[in-house]
Protein backbone atom coordinates (compact mmCIF):
# COMPACT_ATOMS: atom_id res chain seq x y z
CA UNK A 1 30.94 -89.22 97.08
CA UNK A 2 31.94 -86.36 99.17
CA UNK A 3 31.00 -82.76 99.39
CA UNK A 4 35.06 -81.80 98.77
CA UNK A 5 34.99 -84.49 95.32
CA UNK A 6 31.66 -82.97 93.99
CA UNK A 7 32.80 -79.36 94.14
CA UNK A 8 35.77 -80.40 92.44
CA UNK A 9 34.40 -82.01 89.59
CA UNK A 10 31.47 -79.08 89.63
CA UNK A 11 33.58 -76.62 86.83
CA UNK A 12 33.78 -80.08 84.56
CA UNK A 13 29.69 -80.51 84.73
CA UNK A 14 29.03 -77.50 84.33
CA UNK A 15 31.33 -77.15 81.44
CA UNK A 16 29.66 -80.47 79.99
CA UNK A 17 26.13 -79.02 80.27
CA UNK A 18 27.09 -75.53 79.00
CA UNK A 19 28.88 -77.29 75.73
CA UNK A 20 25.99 -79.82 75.07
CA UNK A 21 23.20 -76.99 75.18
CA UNK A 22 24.98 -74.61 72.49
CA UNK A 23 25.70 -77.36 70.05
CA UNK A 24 22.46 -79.52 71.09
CA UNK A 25 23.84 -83.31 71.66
CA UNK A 26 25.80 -85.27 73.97
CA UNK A 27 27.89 -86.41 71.35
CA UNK A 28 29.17 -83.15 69.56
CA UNK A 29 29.88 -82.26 73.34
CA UNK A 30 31.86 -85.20 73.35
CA UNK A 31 33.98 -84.82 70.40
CA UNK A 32 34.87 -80.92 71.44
CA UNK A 33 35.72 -81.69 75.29
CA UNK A 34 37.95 -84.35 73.74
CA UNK A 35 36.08 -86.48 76.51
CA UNK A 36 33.84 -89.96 75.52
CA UNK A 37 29.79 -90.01 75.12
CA UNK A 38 29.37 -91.84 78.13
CA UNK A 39 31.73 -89.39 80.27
CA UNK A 40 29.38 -86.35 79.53
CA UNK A 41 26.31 -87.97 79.98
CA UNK A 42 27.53 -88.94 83.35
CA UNK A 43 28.77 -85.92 84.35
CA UNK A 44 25.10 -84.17 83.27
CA UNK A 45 23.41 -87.13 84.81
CA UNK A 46 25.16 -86.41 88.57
CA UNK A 47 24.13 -82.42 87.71
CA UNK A 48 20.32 -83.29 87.29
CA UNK A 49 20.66 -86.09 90.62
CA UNK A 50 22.69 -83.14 92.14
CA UNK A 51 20.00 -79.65 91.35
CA UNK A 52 17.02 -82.22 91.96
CA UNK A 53 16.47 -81.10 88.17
CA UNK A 54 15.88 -82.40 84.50
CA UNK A 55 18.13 -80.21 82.19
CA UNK A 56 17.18 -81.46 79.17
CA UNK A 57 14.69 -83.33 77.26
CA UNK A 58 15.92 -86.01 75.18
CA UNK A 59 15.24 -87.36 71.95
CA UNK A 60 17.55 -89.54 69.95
CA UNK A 61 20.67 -88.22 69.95
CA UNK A 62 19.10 -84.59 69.43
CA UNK A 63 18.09 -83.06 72.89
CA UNK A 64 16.62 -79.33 73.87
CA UNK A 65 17.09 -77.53 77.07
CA UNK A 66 14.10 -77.93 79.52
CA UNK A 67 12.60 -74.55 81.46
CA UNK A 68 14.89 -75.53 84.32
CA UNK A 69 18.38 -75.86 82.10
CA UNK A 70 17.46 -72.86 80.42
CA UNK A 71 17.70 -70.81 83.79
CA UNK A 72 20.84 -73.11 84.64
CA UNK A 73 22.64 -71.89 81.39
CA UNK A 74 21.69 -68.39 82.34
CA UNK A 75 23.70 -68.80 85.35
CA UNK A 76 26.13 -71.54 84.29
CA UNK A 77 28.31 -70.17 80.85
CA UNK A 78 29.30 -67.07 82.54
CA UNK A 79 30.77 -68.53 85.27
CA UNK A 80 32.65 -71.31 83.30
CA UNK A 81 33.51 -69.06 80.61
CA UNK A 82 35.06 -66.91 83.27
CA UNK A 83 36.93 -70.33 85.11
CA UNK A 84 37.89 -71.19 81.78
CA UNK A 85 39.60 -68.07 81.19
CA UNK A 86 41.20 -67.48 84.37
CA UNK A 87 44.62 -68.25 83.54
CA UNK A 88 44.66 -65.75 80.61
CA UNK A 89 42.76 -62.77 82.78
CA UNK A 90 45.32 -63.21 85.61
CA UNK A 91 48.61 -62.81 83.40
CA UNK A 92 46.76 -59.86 81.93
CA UNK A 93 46.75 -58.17 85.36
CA UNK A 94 49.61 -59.17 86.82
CA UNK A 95 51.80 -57.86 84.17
CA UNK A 96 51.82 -54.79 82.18
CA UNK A 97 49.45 -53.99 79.79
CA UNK A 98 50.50 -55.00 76.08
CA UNK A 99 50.50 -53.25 72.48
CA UNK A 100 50.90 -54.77 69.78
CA UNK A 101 49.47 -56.52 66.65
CA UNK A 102 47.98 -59.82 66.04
CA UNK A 103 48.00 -61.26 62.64
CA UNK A 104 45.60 -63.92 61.57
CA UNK A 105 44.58 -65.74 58.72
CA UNK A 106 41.45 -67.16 57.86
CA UNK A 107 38.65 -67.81 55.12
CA UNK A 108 35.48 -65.68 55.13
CA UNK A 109 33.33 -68.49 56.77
CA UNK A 110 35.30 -67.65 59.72
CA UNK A 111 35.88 -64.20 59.40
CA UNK A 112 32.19 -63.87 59.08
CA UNK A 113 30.73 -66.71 61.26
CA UNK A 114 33.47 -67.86 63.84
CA UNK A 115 35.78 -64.85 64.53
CA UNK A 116 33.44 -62.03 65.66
CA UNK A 117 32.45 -62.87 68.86
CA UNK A 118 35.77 -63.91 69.67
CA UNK A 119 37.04 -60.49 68.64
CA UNK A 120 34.52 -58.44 70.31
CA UNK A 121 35.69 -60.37 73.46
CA UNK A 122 38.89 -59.91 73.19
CA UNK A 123 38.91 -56.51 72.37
CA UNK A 124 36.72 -55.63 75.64
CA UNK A 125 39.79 -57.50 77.66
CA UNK A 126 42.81 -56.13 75.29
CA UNK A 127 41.71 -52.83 73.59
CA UNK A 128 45.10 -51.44 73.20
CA UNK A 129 46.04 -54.71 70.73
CA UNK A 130 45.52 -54.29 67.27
CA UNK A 131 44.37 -57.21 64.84
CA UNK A 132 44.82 -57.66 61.21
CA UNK A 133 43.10 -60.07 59.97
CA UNK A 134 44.22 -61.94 56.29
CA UNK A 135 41.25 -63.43 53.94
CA UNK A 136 43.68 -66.18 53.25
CA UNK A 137 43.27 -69.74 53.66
CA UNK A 138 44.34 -73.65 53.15
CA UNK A 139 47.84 -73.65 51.37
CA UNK A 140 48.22 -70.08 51.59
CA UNK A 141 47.81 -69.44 55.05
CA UNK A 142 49.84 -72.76 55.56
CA UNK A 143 51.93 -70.36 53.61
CA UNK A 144 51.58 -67.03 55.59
CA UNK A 145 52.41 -69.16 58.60
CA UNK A 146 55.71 -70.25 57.91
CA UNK A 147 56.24 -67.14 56.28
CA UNK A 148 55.78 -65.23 59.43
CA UNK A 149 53.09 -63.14 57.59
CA UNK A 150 50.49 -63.84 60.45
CA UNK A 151 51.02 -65.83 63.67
CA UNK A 152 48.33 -68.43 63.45
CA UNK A 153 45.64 -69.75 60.81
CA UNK A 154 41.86 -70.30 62.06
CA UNK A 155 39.99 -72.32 59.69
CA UNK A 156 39.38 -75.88 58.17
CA UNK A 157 43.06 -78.13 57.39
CA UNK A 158 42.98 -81.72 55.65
CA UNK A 159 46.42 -82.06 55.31
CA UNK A 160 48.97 -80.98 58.22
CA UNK A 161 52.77 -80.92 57.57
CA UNK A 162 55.04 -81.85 59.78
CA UNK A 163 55.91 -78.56 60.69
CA UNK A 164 53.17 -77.57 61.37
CA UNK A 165 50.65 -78.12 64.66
CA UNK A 166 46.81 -77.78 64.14
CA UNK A 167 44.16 -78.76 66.70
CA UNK A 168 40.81 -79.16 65.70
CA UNK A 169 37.78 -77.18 67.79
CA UNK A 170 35.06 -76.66 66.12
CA UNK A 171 32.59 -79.32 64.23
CA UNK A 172 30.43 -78.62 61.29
CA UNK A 173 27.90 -80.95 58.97
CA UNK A 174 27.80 -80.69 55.69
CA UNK A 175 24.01 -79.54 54.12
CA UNK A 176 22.04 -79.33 51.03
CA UNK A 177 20.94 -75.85 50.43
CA UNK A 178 18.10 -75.45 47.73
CA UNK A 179 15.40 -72.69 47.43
CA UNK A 180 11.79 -72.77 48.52
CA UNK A 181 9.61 -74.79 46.88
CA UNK A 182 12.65 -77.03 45.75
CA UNK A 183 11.04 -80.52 44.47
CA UNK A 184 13.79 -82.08 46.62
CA UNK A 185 12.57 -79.83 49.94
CA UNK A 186 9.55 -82.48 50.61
CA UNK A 187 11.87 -85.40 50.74
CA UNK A 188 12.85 -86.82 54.35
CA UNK A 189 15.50 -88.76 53.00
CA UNK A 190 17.77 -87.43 49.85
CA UNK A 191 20.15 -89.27 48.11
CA UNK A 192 22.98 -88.64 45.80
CA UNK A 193 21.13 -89.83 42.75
CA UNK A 194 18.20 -87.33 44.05
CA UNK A 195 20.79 -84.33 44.18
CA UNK A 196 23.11 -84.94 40.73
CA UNK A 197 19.10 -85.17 38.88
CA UNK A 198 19.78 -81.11 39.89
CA UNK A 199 22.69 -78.53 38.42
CA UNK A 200 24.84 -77.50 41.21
CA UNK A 201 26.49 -74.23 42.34
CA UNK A 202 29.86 -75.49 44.12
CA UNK A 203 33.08 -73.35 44.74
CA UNK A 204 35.78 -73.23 41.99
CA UNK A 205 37.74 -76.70 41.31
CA UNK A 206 41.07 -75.40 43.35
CA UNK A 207 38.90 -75.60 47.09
CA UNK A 208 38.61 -78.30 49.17
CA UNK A 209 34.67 -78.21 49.28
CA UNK A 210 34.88 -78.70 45.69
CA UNK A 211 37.17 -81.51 45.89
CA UNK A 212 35.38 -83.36 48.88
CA UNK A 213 32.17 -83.06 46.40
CA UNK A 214 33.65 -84.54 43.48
CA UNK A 215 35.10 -87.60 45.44
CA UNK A 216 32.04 -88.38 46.84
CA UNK A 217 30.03 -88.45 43.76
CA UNK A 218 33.22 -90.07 41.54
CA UNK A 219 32.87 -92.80 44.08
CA UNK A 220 29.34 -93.61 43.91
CA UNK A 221 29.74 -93.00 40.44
CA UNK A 222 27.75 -90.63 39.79
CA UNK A 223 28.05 -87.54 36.86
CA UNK A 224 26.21 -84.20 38.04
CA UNK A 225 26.53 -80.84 36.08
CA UNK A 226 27.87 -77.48 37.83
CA UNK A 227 25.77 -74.42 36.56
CA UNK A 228 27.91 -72.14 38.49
CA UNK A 229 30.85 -71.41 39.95
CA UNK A 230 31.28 -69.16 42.96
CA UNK A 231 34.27 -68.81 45.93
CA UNK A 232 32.28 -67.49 48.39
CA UNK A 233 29.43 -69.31 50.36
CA UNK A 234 27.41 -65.56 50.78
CA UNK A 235 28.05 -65.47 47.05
CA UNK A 236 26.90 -69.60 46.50
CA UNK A 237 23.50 -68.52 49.14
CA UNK A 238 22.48 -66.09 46.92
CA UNK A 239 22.01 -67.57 43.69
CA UNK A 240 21.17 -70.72 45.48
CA UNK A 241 18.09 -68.13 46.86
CA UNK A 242 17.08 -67.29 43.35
CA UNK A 243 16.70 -70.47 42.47
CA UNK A 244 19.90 -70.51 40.03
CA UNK A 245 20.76 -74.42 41.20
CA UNK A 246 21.49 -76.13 44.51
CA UNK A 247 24.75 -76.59 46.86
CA UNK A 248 26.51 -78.91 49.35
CA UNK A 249 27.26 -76.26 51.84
CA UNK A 250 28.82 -76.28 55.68
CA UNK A 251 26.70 -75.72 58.40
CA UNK A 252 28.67 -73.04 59.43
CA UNK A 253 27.78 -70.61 56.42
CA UNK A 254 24.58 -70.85 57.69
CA UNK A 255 22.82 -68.28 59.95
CA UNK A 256 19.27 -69.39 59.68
CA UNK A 257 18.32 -66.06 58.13
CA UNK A 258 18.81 -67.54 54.55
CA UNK A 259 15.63 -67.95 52.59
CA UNK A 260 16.60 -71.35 52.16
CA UNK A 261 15.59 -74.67 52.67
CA UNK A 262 18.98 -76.94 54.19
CA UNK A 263 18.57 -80.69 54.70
CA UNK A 264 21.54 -82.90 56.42
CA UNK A 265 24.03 -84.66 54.08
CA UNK A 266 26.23 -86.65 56.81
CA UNK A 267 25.15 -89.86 55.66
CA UNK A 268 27.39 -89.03 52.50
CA UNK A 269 29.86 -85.94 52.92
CA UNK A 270 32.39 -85.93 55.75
CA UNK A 271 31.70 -83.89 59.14
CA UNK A 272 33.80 -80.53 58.21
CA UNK A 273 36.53 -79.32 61.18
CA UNK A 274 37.95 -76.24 61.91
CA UNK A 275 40.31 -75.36 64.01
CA UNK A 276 43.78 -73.52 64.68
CA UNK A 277 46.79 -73.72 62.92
CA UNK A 278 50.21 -72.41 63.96
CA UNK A 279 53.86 -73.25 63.58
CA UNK A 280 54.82 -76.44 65.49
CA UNK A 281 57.96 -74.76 66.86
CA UNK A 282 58.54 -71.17 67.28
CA UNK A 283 57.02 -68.96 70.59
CA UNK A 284 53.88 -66.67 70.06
CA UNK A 285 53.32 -63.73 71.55
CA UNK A 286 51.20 -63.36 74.82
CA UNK A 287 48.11 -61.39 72.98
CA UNK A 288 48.21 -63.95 70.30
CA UNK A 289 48.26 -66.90 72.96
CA UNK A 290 44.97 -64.46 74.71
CA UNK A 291 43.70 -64.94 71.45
CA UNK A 292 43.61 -68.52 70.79
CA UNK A 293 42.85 -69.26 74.33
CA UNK A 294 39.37 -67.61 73.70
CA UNK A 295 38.77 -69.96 71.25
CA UNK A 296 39.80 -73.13 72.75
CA UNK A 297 40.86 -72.58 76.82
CA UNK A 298 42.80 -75.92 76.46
CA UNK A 299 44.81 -75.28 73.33
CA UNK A 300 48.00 -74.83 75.64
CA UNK A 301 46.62 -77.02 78.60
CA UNK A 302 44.07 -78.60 80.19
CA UNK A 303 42.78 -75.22 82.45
């Protein structure tokens, strides 16, 4: 291969190897590069032949960043983060400087756990744009959307209309939670007819967590008792903490902070997206297309 093809497909490794050490697999890299298993491992593979270096040590399907990828990352996510947003950096400086107001709605997972970072970058780059963000979600913000209430939706979406484009960018298991000392905490591998022995604390009946819960267990047949109701996962965590029941949470409540014990439920529960809605037709404005290109550089194009 020549010097001219490697540099070119350089920004894709590195992009690859910068994905597959935050989420910690080959495959979730995969599925949020929209690119196959194989293609990722290929393109990390020619990285290690390349740097005379093994990245990452690899077991199963889980792997963890060896000394050497750690100091490759250091380097690495910077500089693709910075490729990645190129396009949106130069229009920013090669036209006036915008005001203005960006409205998005979203649920309080990711108003607490997705949109911060996000916002704290974009407000470095655009300080003189204002957000608004509405604690709205599913139906509603589907809602808010075509109402021209906010200009895009960030969340989780099971059912699209027609007039309505969502892309999906983020992937999340779905987890037990349960408190310390839990009799179900020393088991390796939990089934449904372990959990439903236990009450559960699950959102009210109107959400889609609750719903994806109930079909599960109606299908196995299965009857479990809810000891508590609660909308919000911080809310669900706590009494979950105090020992008040157990919960079939996403992984992306979860900070690691919890006193909590969490165990994997993918075997039975349905990976949980989330992504970004927005009207299929109808233009956005430049910050909001800034925005949404800092989640997902590709949302409007391959970059």
């Amino acid at each position: 291969m020549s010097e001219r093809i490697v540099k070119a497909n350089r920004h894709k490794q590195l992009r690859s190897f910068c994905m597959a050490a935050k989420v910690g697999g080959f495959s979730k890299a995969a599925d949020l590069l929209q690119l196959s298993q194989p293609s990722v491992s290929l393109q990390i593979q020619s990285l290690e032949k390349e740097l005379k270096a093994k990245l990452f040590i690899r077991n199963g399907p889980k792997i963890t960043l060896t000394d050497a990828g750690k100091k490759l990352l250091e380097l690495a996510q910077p500089l693709v983060e910075q490729l990645d947003s190129l396009p949106t950096r130069f229009t920013a400086m090669n036209e006036p400087e915008e005001t203005g107001e960006i409205n998005i709605a979203a649920g309080e997972a990711s108003i607490l756990h997705l949109l911060p970072t996000i916002i704290e970058t974009f407000k470095q780059r655009y300080p003189n744009i204002h957000i608004r963000l509405h604690n709205v979600s599913g139906k509603l913000g589907v809602d808010a959307i075509r109402n021209g209430e906010v200009d895009f939706a960030v969340g989780p979406m099971l059912e699209v209309p027609a007039d309505i484009l969502y892309k999906q960018v983020y992937r999340f298991v779905p987890v037990l939670i349960m408190p310390f000392g839990h009799p179900l905490a020393s088991l390796d591998d939990i089934t449904l007819k372990d959990i439903v022995k236990y009450d559960l604390i699950l959102p009210p009946q109107h959400l889609n967590t609750w719903r994806i819960v109930d079909d599960v267990l109606q299908k196995h047949k299965l009857r479990y008792k809810t000891s508590l109701e609660a909308w919000s996962w911080e809310i669900i965590k706590k009494y979950v903490e105090l020992g008040l029941g157990i919960s079939i949470v996403t992984s992306v409540s979860l900070t690691g902070d919890e006193k909590l014990i969490s165990k994997p439920l993918s075997k039975y529960f349905p990976d949980n997206y989330y992504g970004v809605t927005m009207k299929r037709k109808g233009d956005l404005s430049l910050p909001a297309k800034n925005f949404i290109e800092l989640i997902d550089p590709r949302f409007f194009g391959d970059s």
